[in-house]
Protein backbone atom coordinates (compact mmCIF):
# COMPACT_ATOMS: atom_id res chain seq x y z
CA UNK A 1 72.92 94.58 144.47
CA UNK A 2 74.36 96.20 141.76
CA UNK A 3 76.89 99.69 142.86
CA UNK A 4 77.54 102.22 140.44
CA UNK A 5 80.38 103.90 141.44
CA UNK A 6 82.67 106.65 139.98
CA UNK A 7 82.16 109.43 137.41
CA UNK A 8 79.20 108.56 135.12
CA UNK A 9 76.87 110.71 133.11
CA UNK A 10 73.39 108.95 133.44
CA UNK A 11 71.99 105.24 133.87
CA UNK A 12 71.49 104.61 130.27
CA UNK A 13 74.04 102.56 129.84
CA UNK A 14 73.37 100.27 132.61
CA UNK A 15 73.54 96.49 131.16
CA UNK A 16 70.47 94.33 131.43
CA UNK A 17 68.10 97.00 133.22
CA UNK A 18 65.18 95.37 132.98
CA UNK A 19 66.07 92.32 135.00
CA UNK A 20 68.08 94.30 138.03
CA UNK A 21 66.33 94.14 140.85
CA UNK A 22 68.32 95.83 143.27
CA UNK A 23 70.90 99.20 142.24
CA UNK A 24 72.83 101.54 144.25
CA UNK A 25 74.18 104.86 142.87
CA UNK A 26 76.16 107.59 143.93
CA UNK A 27 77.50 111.06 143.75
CA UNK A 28 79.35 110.34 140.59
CA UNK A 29 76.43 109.63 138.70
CA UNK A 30 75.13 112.68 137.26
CA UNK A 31 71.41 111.93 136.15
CA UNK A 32 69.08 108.96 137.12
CA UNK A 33 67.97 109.40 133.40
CA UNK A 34 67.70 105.45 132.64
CA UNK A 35 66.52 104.40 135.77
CA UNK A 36 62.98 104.09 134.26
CA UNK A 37 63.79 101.14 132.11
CA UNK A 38 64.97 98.96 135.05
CA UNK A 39 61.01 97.97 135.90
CA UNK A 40 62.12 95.06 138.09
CA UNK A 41 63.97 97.53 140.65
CA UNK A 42 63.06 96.27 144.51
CA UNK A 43 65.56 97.92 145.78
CA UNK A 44 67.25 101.73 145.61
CA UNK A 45 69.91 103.26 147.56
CA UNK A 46 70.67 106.70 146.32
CA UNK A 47 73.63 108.14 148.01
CA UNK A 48 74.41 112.07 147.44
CA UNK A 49 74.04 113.76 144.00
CA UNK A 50 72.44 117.27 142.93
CA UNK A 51 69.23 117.75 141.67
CA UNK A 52 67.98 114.24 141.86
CA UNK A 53 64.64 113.74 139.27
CA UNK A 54 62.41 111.58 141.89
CA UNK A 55 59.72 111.61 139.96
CA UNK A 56 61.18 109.05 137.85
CA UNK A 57 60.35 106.45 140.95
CA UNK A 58 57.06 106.64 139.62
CA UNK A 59 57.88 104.36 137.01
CA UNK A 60 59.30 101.51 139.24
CA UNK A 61 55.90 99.89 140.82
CA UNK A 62 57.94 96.95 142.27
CA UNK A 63 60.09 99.35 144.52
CA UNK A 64 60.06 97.55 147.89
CA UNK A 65 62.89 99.44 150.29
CA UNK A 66 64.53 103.07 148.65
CA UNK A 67 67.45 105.07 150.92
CA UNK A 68 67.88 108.55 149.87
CA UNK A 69 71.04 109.45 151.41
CA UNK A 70 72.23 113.01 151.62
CA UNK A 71 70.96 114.36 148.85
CA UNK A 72 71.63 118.05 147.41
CA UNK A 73 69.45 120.68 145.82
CA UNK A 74 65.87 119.77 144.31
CA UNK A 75 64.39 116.65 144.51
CA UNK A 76 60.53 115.82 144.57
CA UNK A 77 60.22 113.82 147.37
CA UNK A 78 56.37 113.41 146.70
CA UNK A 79 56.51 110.70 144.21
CA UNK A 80 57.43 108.75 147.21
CA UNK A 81 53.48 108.65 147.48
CA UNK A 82 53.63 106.72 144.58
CA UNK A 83 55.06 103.50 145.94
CA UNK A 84 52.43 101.62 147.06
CA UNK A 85 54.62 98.76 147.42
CA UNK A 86 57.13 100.47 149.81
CA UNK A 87 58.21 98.28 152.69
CA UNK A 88 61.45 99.63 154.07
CA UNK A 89 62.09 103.77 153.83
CA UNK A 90 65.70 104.75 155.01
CA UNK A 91 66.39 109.07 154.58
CA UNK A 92 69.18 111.34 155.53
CA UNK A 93 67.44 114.48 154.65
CA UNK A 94 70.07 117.58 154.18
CA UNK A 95 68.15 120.82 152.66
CA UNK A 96 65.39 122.30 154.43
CA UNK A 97 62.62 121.88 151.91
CA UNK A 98 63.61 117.80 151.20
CA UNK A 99 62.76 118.15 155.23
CA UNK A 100 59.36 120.36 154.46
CA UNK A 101 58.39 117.90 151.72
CA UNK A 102 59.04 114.79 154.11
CA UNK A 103 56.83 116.15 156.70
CA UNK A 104 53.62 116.54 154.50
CA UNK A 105 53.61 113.20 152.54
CA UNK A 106 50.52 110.62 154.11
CA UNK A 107 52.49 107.77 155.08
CA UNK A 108 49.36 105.80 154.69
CA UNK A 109 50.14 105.81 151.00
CA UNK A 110 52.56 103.17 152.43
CA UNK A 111 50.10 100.32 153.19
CA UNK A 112 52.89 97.39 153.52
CA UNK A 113 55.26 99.59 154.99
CA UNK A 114 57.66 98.14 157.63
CA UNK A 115 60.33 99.99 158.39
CA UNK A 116 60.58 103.93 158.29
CA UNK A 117 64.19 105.75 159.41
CA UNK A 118 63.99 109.13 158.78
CA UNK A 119 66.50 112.15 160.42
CA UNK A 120 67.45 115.61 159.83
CA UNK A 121 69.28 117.91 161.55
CA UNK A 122 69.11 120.81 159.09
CA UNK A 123 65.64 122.53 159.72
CA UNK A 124 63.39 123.11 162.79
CA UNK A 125 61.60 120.50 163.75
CA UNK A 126 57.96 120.04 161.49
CA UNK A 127 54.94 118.69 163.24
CA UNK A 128 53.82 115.97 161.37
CA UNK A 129 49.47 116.00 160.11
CA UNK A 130 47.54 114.78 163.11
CA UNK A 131 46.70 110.77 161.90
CA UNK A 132 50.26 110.59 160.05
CA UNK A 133 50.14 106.43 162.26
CA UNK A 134 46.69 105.45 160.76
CA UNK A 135 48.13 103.12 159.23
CA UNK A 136 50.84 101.52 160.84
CA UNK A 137 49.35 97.80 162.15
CA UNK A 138 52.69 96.49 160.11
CA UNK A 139 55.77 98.65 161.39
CA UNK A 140 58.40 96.76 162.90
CA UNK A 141 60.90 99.71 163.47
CA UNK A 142 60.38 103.62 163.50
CA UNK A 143 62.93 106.44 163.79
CA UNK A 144 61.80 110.09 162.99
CA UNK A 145 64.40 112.21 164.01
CA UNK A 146 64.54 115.92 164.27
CA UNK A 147 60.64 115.51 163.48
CA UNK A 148 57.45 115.98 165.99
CA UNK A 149 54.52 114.05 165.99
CA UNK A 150 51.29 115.05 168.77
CA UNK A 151 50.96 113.44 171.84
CA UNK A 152 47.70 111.45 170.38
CA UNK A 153 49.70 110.06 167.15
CA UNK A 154 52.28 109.01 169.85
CA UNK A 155 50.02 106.90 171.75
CA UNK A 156 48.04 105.77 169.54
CA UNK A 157 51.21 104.21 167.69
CA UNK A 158 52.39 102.70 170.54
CA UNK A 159 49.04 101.08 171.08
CA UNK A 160 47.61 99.69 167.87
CA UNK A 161 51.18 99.06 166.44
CA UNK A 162 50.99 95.43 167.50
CA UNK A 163 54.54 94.36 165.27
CA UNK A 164 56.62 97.49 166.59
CA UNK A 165 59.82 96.59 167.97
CA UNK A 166 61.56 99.77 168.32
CA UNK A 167 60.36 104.03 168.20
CA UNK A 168 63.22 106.44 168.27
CA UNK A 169 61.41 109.62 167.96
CA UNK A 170 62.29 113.87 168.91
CA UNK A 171 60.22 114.73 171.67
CA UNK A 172 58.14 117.81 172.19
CA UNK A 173 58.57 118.00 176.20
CA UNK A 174 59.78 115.79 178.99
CA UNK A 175 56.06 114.98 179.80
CA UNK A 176 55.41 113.41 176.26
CA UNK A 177 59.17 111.68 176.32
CA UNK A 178 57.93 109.98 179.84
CA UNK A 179 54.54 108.95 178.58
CA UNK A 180 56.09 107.34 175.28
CA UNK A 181 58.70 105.52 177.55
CA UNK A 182 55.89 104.50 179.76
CA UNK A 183 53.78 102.93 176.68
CA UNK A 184 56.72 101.47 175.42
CA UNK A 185 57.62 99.63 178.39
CA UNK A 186 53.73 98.02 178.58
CA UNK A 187 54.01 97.11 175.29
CA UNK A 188 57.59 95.89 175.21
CA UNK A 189 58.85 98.07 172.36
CA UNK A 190 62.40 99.96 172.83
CA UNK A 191 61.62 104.00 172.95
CA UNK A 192 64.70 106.05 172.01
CA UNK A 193 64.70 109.72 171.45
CA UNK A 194 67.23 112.55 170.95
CA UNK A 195 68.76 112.25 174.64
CA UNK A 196 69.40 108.71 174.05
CA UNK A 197 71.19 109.97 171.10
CA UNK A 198 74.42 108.38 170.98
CA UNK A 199 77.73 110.63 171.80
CA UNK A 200 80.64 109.89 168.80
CA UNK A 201 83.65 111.24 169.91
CA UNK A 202 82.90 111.22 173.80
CA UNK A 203 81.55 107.77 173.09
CA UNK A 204 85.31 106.45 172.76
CA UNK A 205 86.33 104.19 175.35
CA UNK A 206 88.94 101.73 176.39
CA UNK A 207 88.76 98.24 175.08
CA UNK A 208 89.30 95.26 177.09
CA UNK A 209 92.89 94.73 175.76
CA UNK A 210 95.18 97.02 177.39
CA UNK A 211 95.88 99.77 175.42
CA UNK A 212 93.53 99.52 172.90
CA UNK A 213 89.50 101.36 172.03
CA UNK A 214 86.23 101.35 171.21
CA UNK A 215 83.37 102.83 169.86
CA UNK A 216 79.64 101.69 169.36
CA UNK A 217 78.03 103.15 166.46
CA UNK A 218 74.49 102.56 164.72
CA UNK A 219 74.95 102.49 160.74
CA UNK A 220 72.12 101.54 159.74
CA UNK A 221 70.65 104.58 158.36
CA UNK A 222 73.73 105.57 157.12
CA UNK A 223 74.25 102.51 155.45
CA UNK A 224 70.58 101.73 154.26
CA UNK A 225 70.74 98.09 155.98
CA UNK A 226 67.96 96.28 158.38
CA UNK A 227 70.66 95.19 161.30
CA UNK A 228 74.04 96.36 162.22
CA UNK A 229 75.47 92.78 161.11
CA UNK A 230 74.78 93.79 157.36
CA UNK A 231 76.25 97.15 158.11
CA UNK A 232 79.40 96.26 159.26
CA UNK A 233 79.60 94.60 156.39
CA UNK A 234 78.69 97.67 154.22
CA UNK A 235 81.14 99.42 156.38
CA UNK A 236 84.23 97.14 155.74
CA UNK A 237 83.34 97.18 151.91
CA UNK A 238 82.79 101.05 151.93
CA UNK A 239 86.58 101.32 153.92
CA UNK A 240 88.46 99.11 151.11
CA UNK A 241 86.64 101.36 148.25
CA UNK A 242 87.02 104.62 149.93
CA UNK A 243 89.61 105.12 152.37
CA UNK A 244 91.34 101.98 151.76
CA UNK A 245 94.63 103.21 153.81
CA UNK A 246 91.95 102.58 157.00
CA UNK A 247 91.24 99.59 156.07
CA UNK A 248 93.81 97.50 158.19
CA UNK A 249 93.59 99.49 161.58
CA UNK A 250 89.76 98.52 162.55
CA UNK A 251 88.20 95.57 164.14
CA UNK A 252 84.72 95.13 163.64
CA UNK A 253 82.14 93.14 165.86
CA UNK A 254 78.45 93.62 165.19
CA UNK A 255 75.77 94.01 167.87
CA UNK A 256 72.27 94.28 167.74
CA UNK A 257 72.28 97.46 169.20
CA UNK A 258 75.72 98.89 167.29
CA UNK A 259 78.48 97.70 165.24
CA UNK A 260 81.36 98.19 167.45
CA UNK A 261 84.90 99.57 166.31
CA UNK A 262 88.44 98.75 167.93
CA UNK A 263 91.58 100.04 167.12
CA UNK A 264 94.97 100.56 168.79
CA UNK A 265 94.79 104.22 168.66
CA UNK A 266 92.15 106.54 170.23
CA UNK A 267 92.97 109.12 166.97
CA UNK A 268 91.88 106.08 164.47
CA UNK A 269 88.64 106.18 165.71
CA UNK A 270 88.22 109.91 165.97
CA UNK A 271 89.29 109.65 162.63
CA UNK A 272 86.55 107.36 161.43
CA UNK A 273 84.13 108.81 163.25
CA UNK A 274 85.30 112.42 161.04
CA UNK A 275 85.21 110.47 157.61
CA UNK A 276 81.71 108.97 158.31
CA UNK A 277 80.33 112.50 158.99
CA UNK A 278 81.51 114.11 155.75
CA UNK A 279 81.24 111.18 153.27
């Protein structure tokens, strides 16, 4: 994986382009102007930014997992449609129309698709089409939150989805959250929605060593990562680059379910919890 970090106008100047196969950029970079000569791309995490051109991702056929992270003004999330190869689809979407967009692309355009983590928190909740599941006989792990899906999509997910592993999903009413924990239970996939959510700063607690606390925390949307083991990683990394005077006053032990932070101080990991939100 290949970070570009700092201020930079464009991706033009990106060395070897046509033989990266996996590229991160953030805020700093202006333009993605470039990123169409880098044909070999598997792999994009796009973190931040203002008026992001998508439609360039219409150029990169081999694109196998994308995170689009926070990002700002327009952006045409429809040439997401175009990446028939798409296995892994990671979103933090933060303007209402990114979240309007979202909700009317056919995921079956998606035909090897794996893994879809999707949230907003900026927009009432769309209903997605009735059939948005058709084809989901290869999903492993879905998360679609602060977006609703009908009580026939629901079940019939949780039915024919014979990889799924986990659904964390915003209900429409107590009745459908029931059902969907119900089906998940038969079928032996984990069903999480918005009251499982969990709690950050009320979600501090003592540690086993006197004096000292913890939080659990699931990063792997933030982070664009498959398991909390590869974002705690991503986590340590991002510390030393960004907020490097943090750096020494975590301990970090990954869990399936959450990568879980210690510290001496309760106000270190309020603090972390405060720099995570606003990054």
């Amino acid at each position: 994986m290949r970070f570009i970090t700092g201020r930079r106008k464009d991706l033009t100047g990106v060395r070897d382009p046509g033989s990266l196969t996996a590229l991160g950029a953030g805020a700093g970079v202006a333009s993605l102007e470039g990123l169409s000569a880098m044909t070999a791309l598997r792999e994009l995490h796009l973190e931040g930014g203002l008026d992001r051109d998508l439609g360039l991702l219409r150029d990169l056929p081999e694109l196998r997992r994308v995170s689009l992270l926070k990002l700002r003004g327009r952006a045409d999330l429809s040439a997401l449609a175009s990446l028939t190869a798409l296995e892994a689809l990671w979103a933090t979407l933060v303007e209402p129309d990114h979240v309007t967009q979202f909700a009317a692309l056919d995921f079956a355009a998606w035909p090897r698709l794996e893994r879809l983590l999707v949230d907003q928190e900026v927009a009432p909740a769309p209903t997605l089409p009735a059939g948005v599941f058709r084809s989901s006989s290869r999903w492993i792990e879905v998360a679609l939150d602060g977006f609703l899906v009908s009580d026939e999509d629901l079940a019939g997910l949780l039915g024919s989805a014979s990889r799924l592993q986990s659904l964390d999903f915003t209900p429409q009413s107590e009745h459908q959250e029931a059902r969907a924990r119900e089906l998940g239970r038969r079928r032996g996939v984990v069903v999480l929605t918005t009251s499982d959510a969990m709690p950050q700063l009320d979600k501090i607690v003592p540690a086993g060593a006197p004096g000292q606390f913890a939080v659990p925390m699931d990063l792997r949307k933030r982070f664009g990562v498959d398991n909390n083991a590869q974002a705690s990683e991503v986590l340590q990394a991002w510390l030393k680059r960004h907020h490097p005077s943090l750096c020494d006053r975590y301990q970090v032990d990954p869990e399936s379910s959450a990568v879980w932070v210690y510290a001496d101080a309760k106000a270190d990991l309020e603090r972390l919890i405060d720099v995570l939100g606003r990054d």
